[in-house]
Protein backbone atom coordinates (compact mmCIF):
# COMPACT_ATOMS: atom_id res chain seq x y z
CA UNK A 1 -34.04 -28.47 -9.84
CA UNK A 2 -36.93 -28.63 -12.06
CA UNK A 3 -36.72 -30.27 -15.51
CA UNK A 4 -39.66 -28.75 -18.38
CA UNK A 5 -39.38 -30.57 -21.65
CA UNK A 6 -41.26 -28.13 -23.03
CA UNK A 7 -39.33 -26.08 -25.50
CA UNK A 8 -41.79 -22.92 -25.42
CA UNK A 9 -41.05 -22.37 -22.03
CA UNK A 10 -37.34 -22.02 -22.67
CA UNK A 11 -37.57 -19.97 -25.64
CA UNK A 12 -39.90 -17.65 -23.66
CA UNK A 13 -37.28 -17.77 -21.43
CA UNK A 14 -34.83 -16.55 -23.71
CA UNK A 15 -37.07 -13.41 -24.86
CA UNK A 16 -37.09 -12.32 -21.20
CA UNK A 17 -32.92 -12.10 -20.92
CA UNK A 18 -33.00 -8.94 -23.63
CA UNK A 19 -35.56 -7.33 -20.75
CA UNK A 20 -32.56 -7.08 -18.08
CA UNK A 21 -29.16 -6.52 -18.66
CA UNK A 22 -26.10 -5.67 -15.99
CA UNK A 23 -26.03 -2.01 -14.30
CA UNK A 24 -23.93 0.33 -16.16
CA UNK A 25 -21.12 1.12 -14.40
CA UNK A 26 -20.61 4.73 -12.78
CA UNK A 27 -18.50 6.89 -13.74
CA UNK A 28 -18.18 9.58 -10.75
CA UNK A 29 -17.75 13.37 -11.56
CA UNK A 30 -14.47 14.49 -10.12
CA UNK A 31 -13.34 18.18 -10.66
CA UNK A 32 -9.62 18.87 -10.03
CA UNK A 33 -7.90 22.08 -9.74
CA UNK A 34 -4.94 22.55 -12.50
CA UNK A 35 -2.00 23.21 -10.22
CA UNK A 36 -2.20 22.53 -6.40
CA UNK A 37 -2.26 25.78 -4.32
CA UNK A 38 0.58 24.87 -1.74
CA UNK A 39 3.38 24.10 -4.62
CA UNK A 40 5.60 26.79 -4.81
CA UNK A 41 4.52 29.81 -7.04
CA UNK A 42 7.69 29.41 -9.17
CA UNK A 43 8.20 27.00 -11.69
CA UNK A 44 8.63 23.01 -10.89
CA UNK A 45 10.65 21.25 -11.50
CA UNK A 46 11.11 18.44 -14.32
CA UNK A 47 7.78 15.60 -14.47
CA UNK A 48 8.83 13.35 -11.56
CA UNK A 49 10.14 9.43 -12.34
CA UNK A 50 7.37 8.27 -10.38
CA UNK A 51 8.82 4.60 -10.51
CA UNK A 52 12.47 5.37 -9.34
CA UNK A 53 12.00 8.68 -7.58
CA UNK A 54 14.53 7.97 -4.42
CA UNK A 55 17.09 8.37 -6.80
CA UNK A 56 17.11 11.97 -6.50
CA UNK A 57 18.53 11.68 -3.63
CA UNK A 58 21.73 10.50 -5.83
CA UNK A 59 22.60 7.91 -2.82
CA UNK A 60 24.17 4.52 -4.29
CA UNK A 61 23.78 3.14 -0.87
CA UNK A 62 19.54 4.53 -0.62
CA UNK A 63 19.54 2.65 -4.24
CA UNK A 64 20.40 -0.64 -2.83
CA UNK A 65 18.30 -1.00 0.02
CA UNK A 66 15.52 0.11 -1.99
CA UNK A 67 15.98 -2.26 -4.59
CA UNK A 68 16.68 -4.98 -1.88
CA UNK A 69 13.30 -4.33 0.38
CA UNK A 70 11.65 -5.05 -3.03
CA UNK A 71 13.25 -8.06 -3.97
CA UNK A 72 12.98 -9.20 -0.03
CA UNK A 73 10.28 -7.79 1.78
CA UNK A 74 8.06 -10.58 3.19
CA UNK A 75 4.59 -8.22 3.35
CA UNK A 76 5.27 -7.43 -0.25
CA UNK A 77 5.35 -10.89 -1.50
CA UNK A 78 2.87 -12.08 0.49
CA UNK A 79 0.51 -9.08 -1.49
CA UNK A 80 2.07 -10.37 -4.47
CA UNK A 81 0.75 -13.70 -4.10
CA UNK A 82 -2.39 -12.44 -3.26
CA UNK A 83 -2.59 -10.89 -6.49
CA UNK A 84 -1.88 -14.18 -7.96
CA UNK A 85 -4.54 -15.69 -6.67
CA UNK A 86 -7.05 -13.20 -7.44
CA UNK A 87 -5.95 -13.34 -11.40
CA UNK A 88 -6.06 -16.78 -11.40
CA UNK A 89 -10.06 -16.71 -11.32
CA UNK A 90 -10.33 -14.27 -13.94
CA UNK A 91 -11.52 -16.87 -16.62
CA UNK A 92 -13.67 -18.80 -14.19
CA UNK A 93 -16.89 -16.32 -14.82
CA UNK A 94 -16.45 -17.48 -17.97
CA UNK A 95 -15.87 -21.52 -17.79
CA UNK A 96 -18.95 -21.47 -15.54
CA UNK A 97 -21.22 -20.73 -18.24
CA UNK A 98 -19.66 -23.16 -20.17
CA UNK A 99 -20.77 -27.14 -20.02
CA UNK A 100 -19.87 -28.94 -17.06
CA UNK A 101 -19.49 -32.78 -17.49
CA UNK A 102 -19.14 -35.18 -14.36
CA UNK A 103 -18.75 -39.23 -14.34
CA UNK A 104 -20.26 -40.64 -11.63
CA UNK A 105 -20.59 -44.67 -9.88
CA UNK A 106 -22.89 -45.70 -7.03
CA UNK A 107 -23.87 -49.06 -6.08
CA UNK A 108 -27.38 -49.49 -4.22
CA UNK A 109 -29.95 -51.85 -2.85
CA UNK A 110 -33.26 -52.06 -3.17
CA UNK A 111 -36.14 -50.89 -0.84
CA UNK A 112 -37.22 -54.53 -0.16
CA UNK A 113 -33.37 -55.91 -0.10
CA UNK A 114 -34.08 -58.34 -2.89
CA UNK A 115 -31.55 -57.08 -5.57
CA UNK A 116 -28.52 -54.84 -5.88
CA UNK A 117 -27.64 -52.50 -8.62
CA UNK A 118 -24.61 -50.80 -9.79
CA UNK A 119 -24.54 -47.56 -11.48
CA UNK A 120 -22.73 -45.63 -13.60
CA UNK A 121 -23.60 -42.19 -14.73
CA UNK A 122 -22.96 -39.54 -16.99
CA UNK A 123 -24.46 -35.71 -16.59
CA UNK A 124 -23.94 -32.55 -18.53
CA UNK A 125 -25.39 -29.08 -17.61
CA UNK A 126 -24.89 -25.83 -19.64
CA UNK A 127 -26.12 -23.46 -17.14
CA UNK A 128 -26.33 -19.73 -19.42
CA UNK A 129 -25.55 -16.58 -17.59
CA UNK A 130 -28.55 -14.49 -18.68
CA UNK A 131 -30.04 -11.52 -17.42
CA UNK A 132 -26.56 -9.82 -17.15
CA UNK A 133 -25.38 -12.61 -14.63
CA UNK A 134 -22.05 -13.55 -16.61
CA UNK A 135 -21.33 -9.96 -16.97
CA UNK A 136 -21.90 -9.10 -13.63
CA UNK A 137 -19.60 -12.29 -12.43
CA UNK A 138 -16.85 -10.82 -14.68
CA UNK A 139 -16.89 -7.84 -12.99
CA UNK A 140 -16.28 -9.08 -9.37
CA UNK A 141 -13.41 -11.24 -10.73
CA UNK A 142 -12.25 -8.28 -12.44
CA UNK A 143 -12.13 -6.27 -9.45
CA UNK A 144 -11.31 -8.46 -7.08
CA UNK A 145 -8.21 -8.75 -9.01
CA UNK A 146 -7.94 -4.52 -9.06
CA UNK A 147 -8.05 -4.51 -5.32
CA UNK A 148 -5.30 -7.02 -4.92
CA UNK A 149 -3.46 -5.03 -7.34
CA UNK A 150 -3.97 -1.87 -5.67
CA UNK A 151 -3.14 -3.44 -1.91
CA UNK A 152 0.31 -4.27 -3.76
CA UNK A 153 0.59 -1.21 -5.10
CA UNK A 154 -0.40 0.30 -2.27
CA UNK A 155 2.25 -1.97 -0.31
CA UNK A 156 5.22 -1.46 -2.37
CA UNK A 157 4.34 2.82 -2.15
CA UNK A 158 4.61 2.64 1.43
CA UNK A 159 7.31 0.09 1.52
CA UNK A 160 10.03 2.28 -0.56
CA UNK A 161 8.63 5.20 1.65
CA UNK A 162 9.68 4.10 4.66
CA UNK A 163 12.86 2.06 3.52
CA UNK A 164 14.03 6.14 2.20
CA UNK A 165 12.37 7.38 5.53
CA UNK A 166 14.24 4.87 8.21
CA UNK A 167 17.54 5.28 5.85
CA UNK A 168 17.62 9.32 6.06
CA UNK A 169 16.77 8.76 10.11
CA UNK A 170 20.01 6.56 10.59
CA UNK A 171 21.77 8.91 8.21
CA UNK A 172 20.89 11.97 10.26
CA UNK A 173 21.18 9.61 13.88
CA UNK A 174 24.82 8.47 12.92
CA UNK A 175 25.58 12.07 11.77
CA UNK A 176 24.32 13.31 15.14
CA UNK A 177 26.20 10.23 17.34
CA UNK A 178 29.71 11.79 15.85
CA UNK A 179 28.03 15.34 16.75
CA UNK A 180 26.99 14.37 20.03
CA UNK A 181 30.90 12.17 20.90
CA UNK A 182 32.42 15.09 20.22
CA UNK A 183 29.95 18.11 22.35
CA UNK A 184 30.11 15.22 25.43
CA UNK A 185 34.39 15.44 25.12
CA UNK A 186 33.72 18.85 24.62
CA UNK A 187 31.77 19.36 28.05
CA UNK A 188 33.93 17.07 29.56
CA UNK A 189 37.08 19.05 29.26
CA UNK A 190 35.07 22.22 30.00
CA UNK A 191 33.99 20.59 33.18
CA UNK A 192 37.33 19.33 34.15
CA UNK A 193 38.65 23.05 33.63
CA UNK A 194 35.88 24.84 35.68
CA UNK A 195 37.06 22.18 38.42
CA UNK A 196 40.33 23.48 38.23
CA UNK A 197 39.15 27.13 38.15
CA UNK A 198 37.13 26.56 41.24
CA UNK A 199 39.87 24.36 43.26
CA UNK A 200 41.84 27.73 42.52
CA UNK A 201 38.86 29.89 43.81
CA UNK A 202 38.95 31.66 40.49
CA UNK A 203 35.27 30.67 40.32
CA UNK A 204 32.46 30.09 42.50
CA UNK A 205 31.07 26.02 43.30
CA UNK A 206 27.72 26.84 40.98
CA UNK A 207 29.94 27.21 38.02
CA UNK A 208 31.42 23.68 38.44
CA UNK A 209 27.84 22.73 39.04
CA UNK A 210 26.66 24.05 35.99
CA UNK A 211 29.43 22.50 33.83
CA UNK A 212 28.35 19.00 35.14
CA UNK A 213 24.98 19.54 34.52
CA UNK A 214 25.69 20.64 30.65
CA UNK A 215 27.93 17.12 30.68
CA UNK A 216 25.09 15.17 31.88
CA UNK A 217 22.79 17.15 28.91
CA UNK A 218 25.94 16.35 26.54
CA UNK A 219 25.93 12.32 27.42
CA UNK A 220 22.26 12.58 27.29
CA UNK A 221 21.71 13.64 24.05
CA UNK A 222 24.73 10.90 22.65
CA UNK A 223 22.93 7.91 24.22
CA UNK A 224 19.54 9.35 22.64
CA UNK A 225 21.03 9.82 19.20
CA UNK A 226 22.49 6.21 19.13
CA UNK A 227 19.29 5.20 20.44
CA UNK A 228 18.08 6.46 17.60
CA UNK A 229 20.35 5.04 15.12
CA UNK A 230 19.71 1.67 16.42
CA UNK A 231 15.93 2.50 16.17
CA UNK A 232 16.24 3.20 12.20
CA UNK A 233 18.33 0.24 11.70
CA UNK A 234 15.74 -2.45 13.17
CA UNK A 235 13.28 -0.52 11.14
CA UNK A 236 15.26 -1.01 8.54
CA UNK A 237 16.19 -4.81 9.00
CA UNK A 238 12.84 -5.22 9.10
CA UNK A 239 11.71 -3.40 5.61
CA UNK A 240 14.10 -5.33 4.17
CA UNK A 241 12.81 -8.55 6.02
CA UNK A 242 16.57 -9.53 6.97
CA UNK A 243 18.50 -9.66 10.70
CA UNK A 244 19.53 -6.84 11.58
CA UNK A 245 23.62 -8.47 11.77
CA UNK A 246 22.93 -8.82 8.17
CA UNK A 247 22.10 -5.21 7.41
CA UNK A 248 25.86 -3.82 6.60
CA UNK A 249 25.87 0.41 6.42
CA UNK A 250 28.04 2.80 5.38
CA UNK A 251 27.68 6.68 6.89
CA UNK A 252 27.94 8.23 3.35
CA UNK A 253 30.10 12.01 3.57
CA UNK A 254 27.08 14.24 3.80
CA UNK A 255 23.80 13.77 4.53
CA UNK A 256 21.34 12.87 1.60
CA UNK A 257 19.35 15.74 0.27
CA UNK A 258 16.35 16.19 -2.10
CA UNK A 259 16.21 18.46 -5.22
CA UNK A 260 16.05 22.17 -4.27
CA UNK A 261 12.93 22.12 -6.29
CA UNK A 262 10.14 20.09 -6.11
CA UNK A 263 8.47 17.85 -8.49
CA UNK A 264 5.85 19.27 -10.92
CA UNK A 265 2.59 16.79 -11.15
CA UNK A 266 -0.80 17.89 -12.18
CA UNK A 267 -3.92 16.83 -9.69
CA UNK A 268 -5.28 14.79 -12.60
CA UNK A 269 -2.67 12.38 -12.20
CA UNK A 270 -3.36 11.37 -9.32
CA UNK A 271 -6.37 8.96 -10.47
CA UNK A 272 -3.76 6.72 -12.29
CA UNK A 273 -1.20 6.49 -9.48
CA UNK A 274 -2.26 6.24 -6.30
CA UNK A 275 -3.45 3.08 -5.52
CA UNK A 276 -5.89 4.23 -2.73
CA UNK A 277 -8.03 6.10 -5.79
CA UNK A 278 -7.85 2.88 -8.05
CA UNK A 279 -8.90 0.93 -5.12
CA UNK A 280 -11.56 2.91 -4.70
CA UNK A 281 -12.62 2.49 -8.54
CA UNK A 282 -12.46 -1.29 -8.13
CA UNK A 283 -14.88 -1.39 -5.47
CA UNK A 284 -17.31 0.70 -7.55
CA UNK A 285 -17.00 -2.13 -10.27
CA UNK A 286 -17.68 -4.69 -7.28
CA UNK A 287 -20.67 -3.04 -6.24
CA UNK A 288 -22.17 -2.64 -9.83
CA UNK A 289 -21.73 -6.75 -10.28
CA UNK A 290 -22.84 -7.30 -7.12
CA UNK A 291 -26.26 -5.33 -8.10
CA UNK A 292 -26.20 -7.36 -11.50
CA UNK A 293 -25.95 -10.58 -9.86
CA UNK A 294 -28.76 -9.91 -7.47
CA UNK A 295 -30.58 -8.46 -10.37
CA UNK A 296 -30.32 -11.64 -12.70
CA UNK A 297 -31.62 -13.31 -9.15
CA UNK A 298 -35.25 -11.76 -9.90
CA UNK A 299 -35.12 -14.09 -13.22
CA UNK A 300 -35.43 -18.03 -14.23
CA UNK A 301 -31.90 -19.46 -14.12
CA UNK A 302 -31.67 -21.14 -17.30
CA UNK A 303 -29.49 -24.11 -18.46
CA UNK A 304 -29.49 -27.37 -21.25
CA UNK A 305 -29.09 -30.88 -19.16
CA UNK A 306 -28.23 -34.08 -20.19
CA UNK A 307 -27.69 -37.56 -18.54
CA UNK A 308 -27.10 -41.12 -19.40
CA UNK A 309 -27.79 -43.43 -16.32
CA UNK A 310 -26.26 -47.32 -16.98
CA UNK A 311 -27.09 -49.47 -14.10
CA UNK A 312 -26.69 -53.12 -14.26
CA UNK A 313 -27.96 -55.57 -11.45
CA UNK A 314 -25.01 -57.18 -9.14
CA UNK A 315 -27.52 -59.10 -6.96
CA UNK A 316 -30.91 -61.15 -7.87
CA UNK A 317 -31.91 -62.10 -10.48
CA UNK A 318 -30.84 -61.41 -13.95
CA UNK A 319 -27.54 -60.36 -12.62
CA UNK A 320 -24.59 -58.86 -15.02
CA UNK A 321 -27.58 -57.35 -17.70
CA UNK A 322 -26.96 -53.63 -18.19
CA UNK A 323 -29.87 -51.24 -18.63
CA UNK A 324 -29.12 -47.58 -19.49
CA UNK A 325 -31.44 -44.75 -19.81
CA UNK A 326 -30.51 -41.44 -21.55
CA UNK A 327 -32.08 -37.93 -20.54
CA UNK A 328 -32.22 -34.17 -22.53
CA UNK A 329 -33.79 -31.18 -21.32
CA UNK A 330 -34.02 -27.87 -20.60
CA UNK A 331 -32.62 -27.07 -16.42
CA UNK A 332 -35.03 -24.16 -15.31
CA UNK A 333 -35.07 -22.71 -11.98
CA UNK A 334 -37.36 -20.04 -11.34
CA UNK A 335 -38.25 -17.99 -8.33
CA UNK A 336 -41.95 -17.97 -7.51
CA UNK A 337 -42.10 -16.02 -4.08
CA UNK A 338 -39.62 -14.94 -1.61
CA UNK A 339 -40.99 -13.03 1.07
CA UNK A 340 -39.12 -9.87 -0.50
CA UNK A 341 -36.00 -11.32 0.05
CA UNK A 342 -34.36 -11.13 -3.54
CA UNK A 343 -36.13 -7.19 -3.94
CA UNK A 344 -34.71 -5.95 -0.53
CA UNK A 345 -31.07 -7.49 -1.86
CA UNK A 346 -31.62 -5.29 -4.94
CA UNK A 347 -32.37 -2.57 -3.15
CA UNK A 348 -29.68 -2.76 -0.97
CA UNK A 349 -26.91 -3.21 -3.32
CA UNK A 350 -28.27 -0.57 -5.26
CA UNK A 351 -27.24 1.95 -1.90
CA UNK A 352 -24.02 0.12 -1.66
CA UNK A 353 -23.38 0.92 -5.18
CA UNK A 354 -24.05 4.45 -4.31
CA UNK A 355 -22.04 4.62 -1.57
CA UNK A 356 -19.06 3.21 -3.54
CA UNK A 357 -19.23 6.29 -6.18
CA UNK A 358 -19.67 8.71 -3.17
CA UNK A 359 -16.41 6.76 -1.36
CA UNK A 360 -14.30 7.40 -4.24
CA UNK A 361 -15.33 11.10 -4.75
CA UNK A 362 -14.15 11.38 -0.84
CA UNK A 363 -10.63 9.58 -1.90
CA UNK A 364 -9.71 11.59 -4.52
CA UNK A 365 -10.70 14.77 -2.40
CA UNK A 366 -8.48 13.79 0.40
CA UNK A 367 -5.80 12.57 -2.26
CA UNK A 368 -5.36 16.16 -3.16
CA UNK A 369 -5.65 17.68 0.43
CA UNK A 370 -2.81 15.15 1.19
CA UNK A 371 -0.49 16.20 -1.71
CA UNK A 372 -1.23 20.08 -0.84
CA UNK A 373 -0.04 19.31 2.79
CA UNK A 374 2.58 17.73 1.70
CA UNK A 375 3.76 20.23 -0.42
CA UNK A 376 3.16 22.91 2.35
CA UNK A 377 5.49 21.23 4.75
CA UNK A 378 8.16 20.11 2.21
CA UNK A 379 8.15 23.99 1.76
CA UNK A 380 8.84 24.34 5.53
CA UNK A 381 10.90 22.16 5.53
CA UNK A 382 13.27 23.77 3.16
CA UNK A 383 13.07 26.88 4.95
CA UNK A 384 13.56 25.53 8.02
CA UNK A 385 17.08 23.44 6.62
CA UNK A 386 17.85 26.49 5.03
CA UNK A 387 18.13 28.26 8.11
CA UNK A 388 19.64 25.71 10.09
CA UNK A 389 22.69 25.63 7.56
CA UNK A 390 23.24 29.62 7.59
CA UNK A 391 22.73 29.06 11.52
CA UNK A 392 25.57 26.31 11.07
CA UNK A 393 27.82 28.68 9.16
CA UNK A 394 27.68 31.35 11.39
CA UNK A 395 28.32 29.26 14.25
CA UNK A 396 31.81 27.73 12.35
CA UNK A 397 33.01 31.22 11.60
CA UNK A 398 32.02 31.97 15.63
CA UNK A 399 34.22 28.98 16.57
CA UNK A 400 37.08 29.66 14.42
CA UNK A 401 37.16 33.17 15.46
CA UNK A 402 37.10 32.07 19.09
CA UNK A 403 39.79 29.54 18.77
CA UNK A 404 42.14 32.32 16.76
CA UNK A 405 41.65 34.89 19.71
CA UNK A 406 42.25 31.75 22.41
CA UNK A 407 45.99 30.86 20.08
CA UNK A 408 46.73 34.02 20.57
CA UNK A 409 46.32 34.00 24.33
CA UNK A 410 42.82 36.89 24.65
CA UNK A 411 40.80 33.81 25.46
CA UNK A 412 40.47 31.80 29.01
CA UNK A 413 39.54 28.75 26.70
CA UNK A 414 35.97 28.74 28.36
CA UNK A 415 34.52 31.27 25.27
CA UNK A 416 36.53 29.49 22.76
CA UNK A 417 34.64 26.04 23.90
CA UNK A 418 31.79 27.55 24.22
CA UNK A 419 31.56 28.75 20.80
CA UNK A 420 33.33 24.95 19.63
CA UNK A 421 29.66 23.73 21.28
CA UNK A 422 27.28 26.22 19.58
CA UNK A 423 28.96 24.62 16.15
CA UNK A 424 28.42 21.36 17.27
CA UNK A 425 24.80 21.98 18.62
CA UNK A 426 24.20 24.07 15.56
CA UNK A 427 25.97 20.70 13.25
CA UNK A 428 22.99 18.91 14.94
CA UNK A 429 20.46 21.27 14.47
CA UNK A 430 21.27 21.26 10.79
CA UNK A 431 21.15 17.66 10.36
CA UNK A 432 17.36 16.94 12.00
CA UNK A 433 16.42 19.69 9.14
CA UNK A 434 18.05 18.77 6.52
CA UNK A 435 17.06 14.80 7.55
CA UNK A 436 13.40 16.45 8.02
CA UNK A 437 13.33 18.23 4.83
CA UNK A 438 14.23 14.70 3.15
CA UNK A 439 11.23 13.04 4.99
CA UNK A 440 9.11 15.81 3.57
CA UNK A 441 10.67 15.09 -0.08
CA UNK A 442 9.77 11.24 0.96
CA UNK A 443 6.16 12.17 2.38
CA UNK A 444 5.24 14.25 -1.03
CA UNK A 445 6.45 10.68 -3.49
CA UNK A 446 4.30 8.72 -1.12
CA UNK A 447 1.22 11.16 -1.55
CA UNK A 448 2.23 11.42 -5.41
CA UNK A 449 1.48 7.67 -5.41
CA UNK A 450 5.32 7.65 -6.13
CA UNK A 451 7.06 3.81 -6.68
CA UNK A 452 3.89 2.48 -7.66
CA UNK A 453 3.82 -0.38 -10.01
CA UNK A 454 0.10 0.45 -11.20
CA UNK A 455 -1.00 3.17 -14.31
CA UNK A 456 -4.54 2.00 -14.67
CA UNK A 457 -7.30 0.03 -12.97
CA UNK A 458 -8.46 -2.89 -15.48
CA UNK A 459 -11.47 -1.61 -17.63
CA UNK A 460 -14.62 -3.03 -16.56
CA UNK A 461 -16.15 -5.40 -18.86
């Protein structure tokens, strides 16, 4: 570092700051279509509670473990702390343009060995953050502190996503063990009577065969739908960052179901909740004060120093007399030549900068495409449930119809369990679509930016 006590220099110096200043920050062009073309041509339904949507699913139970996963969820905290840390350097952009004082001691000898001094020191440097240097500091703090608040928000999105998603899988798993119990004591009894049919050659061997094989199919599909209760349990033990003993669930009476009519949100509100799009805003801010800083490297760094040096000899002559020698200046550090170096940064930020605006065009264009697909299958969805529950109706008045002939002896038994199964199979048909229509309901809130804690992304300064 360089020390010029001449004060023309520095004034000079001064002058040249109002020459650069920090990049202005850009502000991408984003056109948005006023209604998404996959929502439903009739009218939506009420402006979504973005913050506490899963409660349209009017499940005290769903409630809880949402409320627990964000009270306990490890990955969440851990983002949360993150956070932390990242606002707790907001003000240091600032304080490092401020003066810095330091205290310092040394004891040394001589070149020729003949004395030994102690020291004691005192230095001050005001180092000034011209040529849009503060500014451009600010602005990484400032969005380094956006990102972390997007990955939270970001987190906590997915995390009450998947706690609704793994709840509505052991809701429609559990509904489909009971299902599945009672088809496998179903086939089982049909099987036993087709043995008995056959031991009274009222039926060929096959038949028997056949009846074993749809008891096999029947124990099958119970040990895969337990499987896959057991499967959305861990999953959710582990959302809710708890063993899974600890996780205590009820079956509720019916499986949970979403509004019959989906949430109305414009596409323009996506740029204030989902996090991926305010992400994508921070890192624009990033890139424009990482091309200020690199900027303001093309320039003199400029500062005020001051010193006080109080040394006093400990060995040789004239020992215990203290000297002490003050210093003020101007601290100027100027590039001279580089090679290119410093240029070739500024060029290359300046295409990172670039490719930050062109990043967050691409997010916000594959926000919407997300929300329209999501809205395209939640509609298929509800078809698909709907059909499955007039498929389960007609099925139920089958089976009563074919118990009432079997009580009044026109039935072998065989048609009357045979239509008992086809309510069963058609019971579990209905709950995978009425469990996939919820996941749908669940997948359009995550795409909506849905539980996010976020509304804006901090203004750049």
């Amino acid at each position: 570092m360089r020390r010029v006590a001449r004060p023309a220099l520095l004034a000079l110096a001064v002058l040249m700051a109002g020459c650069s200043i920090a990049p202005r920050v850009p502000q991408p062009p984003v056109t948005l279509p006023q209604r998404y073309a996959q929502a439903p041509a009739h009218a939506l339904g009420p402006a979504p509670d973005l913050a506490h949507w899963w409660r349209s699913f009017h499940d005290p139970q769903l409630d809880a473990l949402v409320q627990r996963a964000l009270a306990q969820n490890l990955g969440l905290r851990a983002a949360g702390e993150r956070l932390a840390a990242a606002r707790a350097l907001l003000d240091t952009p600032q304080a490092r343009h401020l003066p810095q004082e330091s205290v310092y001691t040394n004891e040394e000898p001589t070149p020729g060995s003949t004395a030994s001094y102690f020291q004691l020191g005192f230095d001050a440097v005001w180092q000034f953050g011209l040529f849009g240097r503060g500014k451009s500091e600010q602005r990484i703090v400032d969005s380094n502190a956006a990102l972390a608040a997007g990955d939270r928000a970001a987190a906590q999105v997915a995390l009450v996503a998947e706690v609704a998603r793994a709840y509505l899988d052991w809701c429609a798993a559990s509904q489909r063990v009971i299902d599945a119990r009672a088809l496998l004591r179903q086939a089982g009894q049909r099987l036993h009577l087709q043995q008995v049919r056959v031991e009274q050659h009222l039926d060929a061997p096959v038949t028997a065969a056949s009846a074993r094989a749809a008891w096999e199919s029947a124990r099958a599909a119970r040990v895969t739908a337990e499987s896959d209760a057991v499967i959305a349990r861990q999953q959710l033990a582990v959302l809710l960052s708890t063993p899974a003993a600890q996780l205590h669930l009820q079956l509720p009476g019916s499986m949970p179901r979403p509004p019959a009519v989906p949430p109305a949100l414009p596409p323009a509100d996506l740029l204030r909740t989902r996090p991926d799009i305010q992400g994508a805003e921070a890192m624009i801010l990033h890139a424009a004060g990482q091309l200020g800083i690199a900027r303001a490297e093309l320039y003199p760094r400029l500062g005020l120093g001051w010193t006080a040096t109080a040394s006093a000899r400990t060995a040789g002559g004239e020992i215990g007399r203290l000297r002490t020698i003050p210093s003020l200046g101007p601290v100027i550090n100027m590039p001279i030549f580089d090679w290119g170096l410093r240029k070739a940064q500024v060029r290359a930020d300046g295409h990172r900068l670039k490719a930050a605006v062109l990043d967050y065009r691409q997010t916000v264009l594959t926000a919407v495409s997300e929300v329209e697909q999501a809205y395209a299958t939640l509609r298929a969805a509800h078809a698909s449930a709907q059909a499955a529950q007039a498929g389960l109706v007609a099925a139920r008045q089958s089976a009563r119809a074919s118990a009432a002939r079997n009580r009044l002896g026109l039935g072998d038994g065989l048609a009357a369990g045979a239509a008992k199964d086809a309510a069963l199979r058609a019971a579990i048909d209905a709950a995978r679509a009425r469990a996939a229509e919820g996941i749908a309901y669940v997948a359009l809130y995550k795409a909506l930016g849905g539980a996010s804690p976020l509304t804006t992304v901090g203004a750049a300064r």
